[in-house]
N, C-alpha and C. Protein backbone atom coordinates (compact mmCIF):
# COMPACT_ATOMS: atom_id res chain seq x y z
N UNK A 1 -16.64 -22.01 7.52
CA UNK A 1 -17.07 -20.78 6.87
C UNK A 1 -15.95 -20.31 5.94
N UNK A 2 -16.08 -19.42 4.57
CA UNK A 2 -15.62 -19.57 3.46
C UNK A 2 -14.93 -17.88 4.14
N UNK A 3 -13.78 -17.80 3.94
CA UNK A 3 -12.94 -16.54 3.95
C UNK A 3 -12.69 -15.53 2.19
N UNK A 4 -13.10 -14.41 3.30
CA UNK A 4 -13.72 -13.46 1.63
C UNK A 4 -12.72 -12.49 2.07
N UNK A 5 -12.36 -12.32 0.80
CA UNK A 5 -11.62 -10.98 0.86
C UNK A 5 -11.52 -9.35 -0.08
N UNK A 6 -10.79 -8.66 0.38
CA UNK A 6 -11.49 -7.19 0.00
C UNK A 6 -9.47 -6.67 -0.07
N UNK A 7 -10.03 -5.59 -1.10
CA UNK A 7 -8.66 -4.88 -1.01
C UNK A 7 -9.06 -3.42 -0.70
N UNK A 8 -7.99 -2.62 -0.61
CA UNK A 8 -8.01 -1.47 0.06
C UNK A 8 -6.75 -0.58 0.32
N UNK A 9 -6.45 0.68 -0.39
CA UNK A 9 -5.51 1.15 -0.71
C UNK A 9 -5.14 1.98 0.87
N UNK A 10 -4.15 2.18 1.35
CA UNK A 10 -3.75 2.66 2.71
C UNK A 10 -2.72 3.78 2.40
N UNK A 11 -3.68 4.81 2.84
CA UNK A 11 -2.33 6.09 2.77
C UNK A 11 -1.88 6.37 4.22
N UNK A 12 -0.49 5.77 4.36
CA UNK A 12 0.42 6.03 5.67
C UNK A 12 1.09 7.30 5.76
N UNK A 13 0.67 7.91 6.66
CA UNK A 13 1.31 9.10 7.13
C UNK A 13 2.42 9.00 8.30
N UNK A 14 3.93 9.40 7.31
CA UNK A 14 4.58 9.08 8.79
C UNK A 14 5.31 10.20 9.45
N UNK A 15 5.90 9.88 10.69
CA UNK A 15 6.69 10.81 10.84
C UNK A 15 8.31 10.90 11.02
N UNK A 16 9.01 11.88 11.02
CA UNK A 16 10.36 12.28 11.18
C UNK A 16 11.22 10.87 11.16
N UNK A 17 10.56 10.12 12.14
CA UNK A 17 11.13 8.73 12.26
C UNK A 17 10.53 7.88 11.71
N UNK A 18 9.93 7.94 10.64
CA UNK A 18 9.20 6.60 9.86
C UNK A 18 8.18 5.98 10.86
N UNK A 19 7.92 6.32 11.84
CA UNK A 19 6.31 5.86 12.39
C UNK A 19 5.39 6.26 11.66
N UNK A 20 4.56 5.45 11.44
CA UNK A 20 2.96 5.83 10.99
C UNK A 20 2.15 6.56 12.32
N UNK A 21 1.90 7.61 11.75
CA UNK A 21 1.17 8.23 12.92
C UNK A 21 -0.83 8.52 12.21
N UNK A 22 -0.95 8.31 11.54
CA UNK A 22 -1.82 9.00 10.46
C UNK A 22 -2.33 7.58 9.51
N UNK A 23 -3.58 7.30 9.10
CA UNK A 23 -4.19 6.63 8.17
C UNK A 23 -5.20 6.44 7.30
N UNK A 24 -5.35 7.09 6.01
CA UNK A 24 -6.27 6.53 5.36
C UNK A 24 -6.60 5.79 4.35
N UNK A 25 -7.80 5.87 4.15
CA UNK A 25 -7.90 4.43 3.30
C UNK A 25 -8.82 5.35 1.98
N UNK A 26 -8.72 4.05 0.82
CA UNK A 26 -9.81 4.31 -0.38
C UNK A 26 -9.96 3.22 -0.73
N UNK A 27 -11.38 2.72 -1.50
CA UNK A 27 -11.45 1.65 -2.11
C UNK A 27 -10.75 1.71 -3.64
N UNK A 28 -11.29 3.00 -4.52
CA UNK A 28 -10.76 3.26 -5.59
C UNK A 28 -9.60 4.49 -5.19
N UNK A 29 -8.76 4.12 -6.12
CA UNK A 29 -7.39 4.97 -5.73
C UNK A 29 -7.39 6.26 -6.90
N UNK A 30 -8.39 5.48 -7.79
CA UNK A 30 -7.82 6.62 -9.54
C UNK A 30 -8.59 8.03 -9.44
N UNK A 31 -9.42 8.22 -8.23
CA UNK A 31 -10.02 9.41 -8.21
C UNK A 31 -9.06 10.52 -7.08
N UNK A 32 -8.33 9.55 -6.67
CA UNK A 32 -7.61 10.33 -5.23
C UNK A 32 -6.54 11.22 -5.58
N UNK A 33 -5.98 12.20 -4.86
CA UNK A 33 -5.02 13.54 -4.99
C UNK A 33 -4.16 12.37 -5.22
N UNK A 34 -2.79 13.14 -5.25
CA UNK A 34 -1.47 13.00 -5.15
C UNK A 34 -1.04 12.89 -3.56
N UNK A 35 -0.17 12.18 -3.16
CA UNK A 35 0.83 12.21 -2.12
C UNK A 35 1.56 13.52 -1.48
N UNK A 36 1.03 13.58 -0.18
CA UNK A 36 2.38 14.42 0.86
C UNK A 36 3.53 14.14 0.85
N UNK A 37 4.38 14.74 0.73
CA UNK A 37 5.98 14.13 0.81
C UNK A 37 6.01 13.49 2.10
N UNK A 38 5.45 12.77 3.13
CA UNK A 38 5.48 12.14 4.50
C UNK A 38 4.34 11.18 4.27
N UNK A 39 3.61 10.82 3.21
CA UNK A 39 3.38 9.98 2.94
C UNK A 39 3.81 8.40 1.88
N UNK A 40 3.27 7.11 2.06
CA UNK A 40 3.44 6.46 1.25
C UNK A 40 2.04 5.59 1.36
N UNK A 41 2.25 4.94 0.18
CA UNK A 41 0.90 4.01 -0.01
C UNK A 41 1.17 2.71 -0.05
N UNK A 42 -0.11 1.64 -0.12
CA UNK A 42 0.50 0.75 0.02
C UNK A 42 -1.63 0.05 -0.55
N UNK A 43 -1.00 -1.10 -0.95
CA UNK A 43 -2.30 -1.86 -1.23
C UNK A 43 -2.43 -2.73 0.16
N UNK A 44 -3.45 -2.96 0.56
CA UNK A 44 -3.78 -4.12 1.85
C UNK A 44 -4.72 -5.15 0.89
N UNK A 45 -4.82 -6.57 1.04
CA UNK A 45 -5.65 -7.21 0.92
C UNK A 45 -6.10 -7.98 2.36
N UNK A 46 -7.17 -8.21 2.74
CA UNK A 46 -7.88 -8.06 3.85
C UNK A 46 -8.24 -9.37 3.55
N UNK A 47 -8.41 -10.71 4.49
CA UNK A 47 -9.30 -12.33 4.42
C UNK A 47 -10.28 -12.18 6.13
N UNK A 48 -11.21 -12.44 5.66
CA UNK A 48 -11.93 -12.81 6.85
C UNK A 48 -13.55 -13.62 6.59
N UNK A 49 -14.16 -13.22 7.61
CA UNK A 49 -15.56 -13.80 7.62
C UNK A 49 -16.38 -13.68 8.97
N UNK A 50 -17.25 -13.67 8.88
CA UNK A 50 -18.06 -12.78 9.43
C UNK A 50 -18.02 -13.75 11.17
N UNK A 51 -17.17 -15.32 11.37
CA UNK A 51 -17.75 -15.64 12.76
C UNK A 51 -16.10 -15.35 13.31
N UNK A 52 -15.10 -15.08 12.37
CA UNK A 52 -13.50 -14.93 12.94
C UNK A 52 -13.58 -13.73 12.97
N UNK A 53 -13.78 -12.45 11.71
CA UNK A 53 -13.43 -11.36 11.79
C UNK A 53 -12.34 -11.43 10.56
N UNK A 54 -11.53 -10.17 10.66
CA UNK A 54 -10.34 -10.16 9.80
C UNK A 54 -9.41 -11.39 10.49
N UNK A 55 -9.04 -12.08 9.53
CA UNK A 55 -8.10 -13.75 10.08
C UNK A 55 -6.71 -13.32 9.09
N UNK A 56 -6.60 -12.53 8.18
CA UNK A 56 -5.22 -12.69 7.87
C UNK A 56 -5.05 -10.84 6.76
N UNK A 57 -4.21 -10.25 6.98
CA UNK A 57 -3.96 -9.48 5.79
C UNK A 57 -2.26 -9.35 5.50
N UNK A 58 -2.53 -9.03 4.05
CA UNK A 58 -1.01 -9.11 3.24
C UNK A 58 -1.01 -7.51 2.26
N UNK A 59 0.00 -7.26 2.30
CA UNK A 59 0.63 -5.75 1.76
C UNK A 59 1.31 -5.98 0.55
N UNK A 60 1.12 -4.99 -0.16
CA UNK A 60 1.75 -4.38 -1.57
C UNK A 60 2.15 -3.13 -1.50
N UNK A 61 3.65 -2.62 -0.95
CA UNK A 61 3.79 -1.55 -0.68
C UNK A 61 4.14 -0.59 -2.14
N UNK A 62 3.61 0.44 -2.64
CA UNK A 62 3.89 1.22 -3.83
C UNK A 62 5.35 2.02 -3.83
N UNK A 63 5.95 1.65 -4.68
CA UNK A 63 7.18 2.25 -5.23
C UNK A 63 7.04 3.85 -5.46
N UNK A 64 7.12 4.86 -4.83
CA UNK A 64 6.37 6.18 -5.02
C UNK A 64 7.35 6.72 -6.22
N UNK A 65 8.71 6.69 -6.06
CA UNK A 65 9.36 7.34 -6.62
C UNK A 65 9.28 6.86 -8.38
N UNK A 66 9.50 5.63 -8.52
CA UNK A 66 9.04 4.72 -9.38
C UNK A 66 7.71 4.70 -10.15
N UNK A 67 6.64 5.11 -9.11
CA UNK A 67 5.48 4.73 -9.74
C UNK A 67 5.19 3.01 -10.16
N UNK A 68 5.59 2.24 -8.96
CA UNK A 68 5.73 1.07 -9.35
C UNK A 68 4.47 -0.16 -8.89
N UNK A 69 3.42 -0.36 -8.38
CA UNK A 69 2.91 -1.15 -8.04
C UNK A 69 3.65 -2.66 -8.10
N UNK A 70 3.74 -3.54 -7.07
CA UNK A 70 4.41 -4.59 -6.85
C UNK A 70 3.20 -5.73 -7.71
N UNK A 71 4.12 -6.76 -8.25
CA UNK A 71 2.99 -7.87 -9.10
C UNK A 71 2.46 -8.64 -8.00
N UNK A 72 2.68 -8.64 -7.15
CA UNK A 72 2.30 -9.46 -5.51
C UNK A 72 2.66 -8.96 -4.59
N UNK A 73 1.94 -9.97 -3.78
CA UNK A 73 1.80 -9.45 -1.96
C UNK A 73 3.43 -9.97 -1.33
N UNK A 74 3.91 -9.30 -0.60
CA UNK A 74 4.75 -9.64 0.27
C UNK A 74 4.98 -10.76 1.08
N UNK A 75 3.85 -11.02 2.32
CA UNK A 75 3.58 -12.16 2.21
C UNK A 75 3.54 -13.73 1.55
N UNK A 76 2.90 -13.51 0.47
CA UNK A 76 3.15 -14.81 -0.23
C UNK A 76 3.27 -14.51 -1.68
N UNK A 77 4.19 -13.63 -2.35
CA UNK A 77 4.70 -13.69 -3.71
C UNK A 77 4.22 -14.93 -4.79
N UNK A 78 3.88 -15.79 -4.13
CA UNK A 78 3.92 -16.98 -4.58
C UNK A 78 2.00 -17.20 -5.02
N UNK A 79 1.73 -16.66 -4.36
CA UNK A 79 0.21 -16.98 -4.20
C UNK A 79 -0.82 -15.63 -4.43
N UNK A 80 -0.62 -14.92 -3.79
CA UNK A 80 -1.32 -13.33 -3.71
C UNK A 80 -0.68 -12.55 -4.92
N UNK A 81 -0.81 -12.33 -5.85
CA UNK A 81 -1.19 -11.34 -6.96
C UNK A 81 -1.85 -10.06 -7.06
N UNK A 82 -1.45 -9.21 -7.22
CA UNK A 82 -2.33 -8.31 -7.41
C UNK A 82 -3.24 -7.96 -8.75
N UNK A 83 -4.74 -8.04 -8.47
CA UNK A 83 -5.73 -8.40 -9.87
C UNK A 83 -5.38 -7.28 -10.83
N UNK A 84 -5.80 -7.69 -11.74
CA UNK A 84 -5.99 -6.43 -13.07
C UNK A 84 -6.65 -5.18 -12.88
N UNK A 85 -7.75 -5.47 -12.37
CA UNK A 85 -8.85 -4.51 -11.88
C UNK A 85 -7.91 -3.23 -10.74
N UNK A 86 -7.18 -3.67 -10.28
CA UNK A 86 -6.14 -3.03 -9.15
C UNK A 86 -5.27 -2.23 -10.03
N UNK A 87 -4.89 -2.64 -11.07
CA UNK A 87 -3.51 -2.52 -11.40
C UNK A 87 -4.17 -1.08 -12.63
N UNK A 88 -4.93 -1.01 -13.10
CA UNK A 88 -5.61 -0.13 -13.52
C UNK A 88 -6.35 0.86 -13.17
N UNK A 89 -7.01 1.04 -12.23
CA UNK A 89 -7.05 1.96 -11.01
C UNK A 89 -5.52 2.74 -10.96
N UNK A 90 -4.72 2.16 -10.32
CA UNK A 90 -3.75 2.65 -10.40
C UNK A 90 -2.93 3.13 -11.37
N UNK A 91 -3.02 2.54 -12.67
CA UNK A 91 -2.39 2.88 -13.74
C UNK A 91 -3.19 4.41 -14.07
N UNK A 92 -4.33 3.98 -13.81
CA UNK A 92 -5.01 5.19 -14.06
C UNK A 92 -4.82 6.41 -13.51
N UNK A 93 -4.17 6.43 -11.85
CA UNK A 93 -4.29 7.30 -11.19
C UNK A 93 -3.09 7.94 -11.29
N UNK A 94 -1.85 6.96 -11.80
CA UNK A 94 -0.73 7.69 -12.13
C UNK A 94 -0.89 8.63 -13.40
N UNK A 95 -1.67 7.93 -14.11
CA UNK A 95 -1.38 8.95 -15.45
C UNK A 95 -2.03 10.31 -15.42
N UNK A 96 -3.18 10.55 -14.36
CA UNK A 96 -3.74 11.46 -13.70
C UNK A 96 -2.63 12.98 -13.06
N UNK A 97 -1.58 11.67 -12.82
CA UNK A 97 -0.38 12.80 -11.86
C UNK A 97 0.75 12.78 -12.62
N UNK A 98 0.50 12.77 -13.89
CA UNK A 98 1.72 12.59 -15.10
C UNK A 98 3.05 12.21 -14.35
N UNK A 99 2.69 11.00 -14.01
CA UNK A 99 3.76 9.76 -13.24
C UNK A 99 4.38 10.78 -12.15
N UNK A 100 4.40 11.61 -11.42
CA UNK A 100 4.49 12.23 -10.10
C UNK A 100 3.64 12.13 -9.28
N UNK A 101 3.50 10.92 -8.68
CA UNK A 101 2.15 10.77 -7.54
C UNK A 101 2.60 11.58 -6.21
N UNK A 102 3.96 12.31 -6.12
CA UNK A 102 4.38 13.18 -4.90
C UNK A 102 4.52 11.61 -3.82
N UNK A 103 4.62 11.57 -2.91
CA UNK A 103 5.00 10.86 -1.70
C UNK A 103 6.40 11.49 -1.04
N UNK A 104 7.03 9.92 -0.42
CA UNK A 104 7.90 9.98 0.15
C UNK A 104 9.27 11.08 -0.98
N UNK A 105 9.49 11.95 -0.07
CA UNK A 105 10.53 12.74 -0.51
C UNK A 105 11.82 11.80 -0.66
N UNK A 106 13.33 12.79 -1.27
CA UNK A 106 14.70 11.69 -1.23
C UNK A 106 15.12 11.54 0.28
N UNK A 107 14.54 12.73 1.04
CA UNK A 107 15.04 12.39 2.29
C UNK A 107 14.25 11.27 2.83
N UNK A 108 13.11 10.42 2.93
CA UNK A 108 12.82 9.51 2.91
C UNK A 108 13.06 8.34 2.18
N UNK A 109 13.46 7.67 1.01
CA UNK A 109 13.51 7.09 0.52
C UNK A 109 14.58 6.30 1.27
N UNK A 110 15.74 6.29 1.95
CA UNK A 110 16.21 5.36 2.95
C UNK A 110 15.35 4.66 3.65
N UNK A 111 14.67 5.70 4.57
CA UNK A 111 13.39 4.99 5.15
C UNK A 111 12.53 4.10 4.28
N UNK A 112 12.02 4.02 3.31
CA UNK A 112 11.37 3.29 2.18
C UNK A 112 12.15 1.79 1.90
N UNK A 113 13.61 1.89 2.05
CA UNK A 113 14.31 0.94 1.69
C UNK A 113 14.39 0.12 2.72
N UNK A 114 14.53 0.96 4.07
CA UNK A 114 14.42 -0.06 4.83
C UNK A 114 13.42 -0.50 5.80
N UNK A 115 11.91 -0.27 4.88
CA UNK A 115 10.97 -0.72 5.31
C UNK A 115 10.89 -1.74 4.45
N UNK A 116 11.13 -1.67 2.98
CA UNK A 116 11.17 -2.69 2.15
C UNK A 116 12.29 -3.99 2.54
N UNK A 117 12.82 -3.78 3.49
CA UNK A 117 13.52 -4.85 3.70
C UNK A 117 13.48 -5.37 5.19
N UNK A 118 12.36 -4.61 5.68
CA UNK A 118 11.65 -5.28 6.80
C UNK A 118 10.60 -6.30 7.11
N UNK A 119 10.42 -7.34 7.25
CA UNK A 119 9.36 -8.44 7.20
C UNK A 119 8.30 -7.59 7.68
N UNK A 120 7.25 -7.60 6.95
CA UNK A 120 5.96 -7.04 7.53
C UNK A 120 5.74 -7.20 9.25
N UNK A 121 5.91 -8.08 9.53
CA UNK A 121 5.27 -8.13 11.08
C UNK A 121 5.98 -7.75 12.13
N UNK A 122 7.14 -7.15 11.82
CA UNK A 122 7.98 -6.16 12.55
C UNK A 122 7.83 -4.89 12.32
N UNK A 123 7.05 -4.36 11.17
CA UNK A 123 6.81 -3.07 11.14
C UNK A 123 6.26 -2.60 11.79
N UNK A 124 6.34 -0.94 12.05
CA UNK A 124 5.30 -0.12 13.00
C UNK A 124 3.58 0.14 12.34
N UNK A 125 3.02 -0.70 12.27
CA UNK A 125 1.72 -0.30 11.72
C UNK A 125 0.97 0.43 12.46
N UNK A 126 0.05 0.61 11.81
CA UNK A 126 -0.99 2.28 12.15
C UNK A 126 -1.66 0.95 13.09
């Protein structure tokens, strides 16, 4: 059976200590508010099929301060891309928040760094 996949924007809510305590999701991102300062976002791309279920997902975590969307997945840089169709949505939604999408505050942004330099599968996910 053929593995299909779906993307899906994830707003992580964390707390004091960088746990995710909090999660939601959108399919389109360019209609959505701005960021809590205790939040960050992140793209998910999702593989599955209907006799496994979800069999694999890979992250694109967003640069808040930056306004940066990553050109690929974490996971496999090499392979996972993030489409055009994505990248416009988002382009869109920044220019919506005249490049202040709000998120993670400076007192977070340590935390940010060193989630970015955490292998996904050690992180605290929701």
């Amino acid at each position: 059976m053929r593995d299909l996949k779906s993307y899906e924007w994830s707003f992580r809510t964390l707390d004091k200590f960088g746990d995710c305590y909090d999660l939601d999701h959108a399919d389109d991102i360019s209609k959505c508010g701005g960021l809590n300062e205790d939040e960050e976002l992140e793209l998910v791309l999702t593989f599955g099929n209907e006799a496994d279920g979800i069999t694999h997902r890979a992250y694109a975590l967003v640069d808040h301060r930056n306004c940066i969307l990553p050109e690929t997945f974490e996971e496999n840089p090499n392979g996972y891309k993030v489409p055009q169709y994505i990248r416009k949505q988002f382009d869109k939604w920044v220019k919506r928040h005249n490049n202040d999408v709000g998120g993670l505050s400076a007192k977070s942004e340590a935390r940010m760094a060193q989630l970015l330099a955490t292998p996904i599968k050690e992180r605290n996910q929701c």
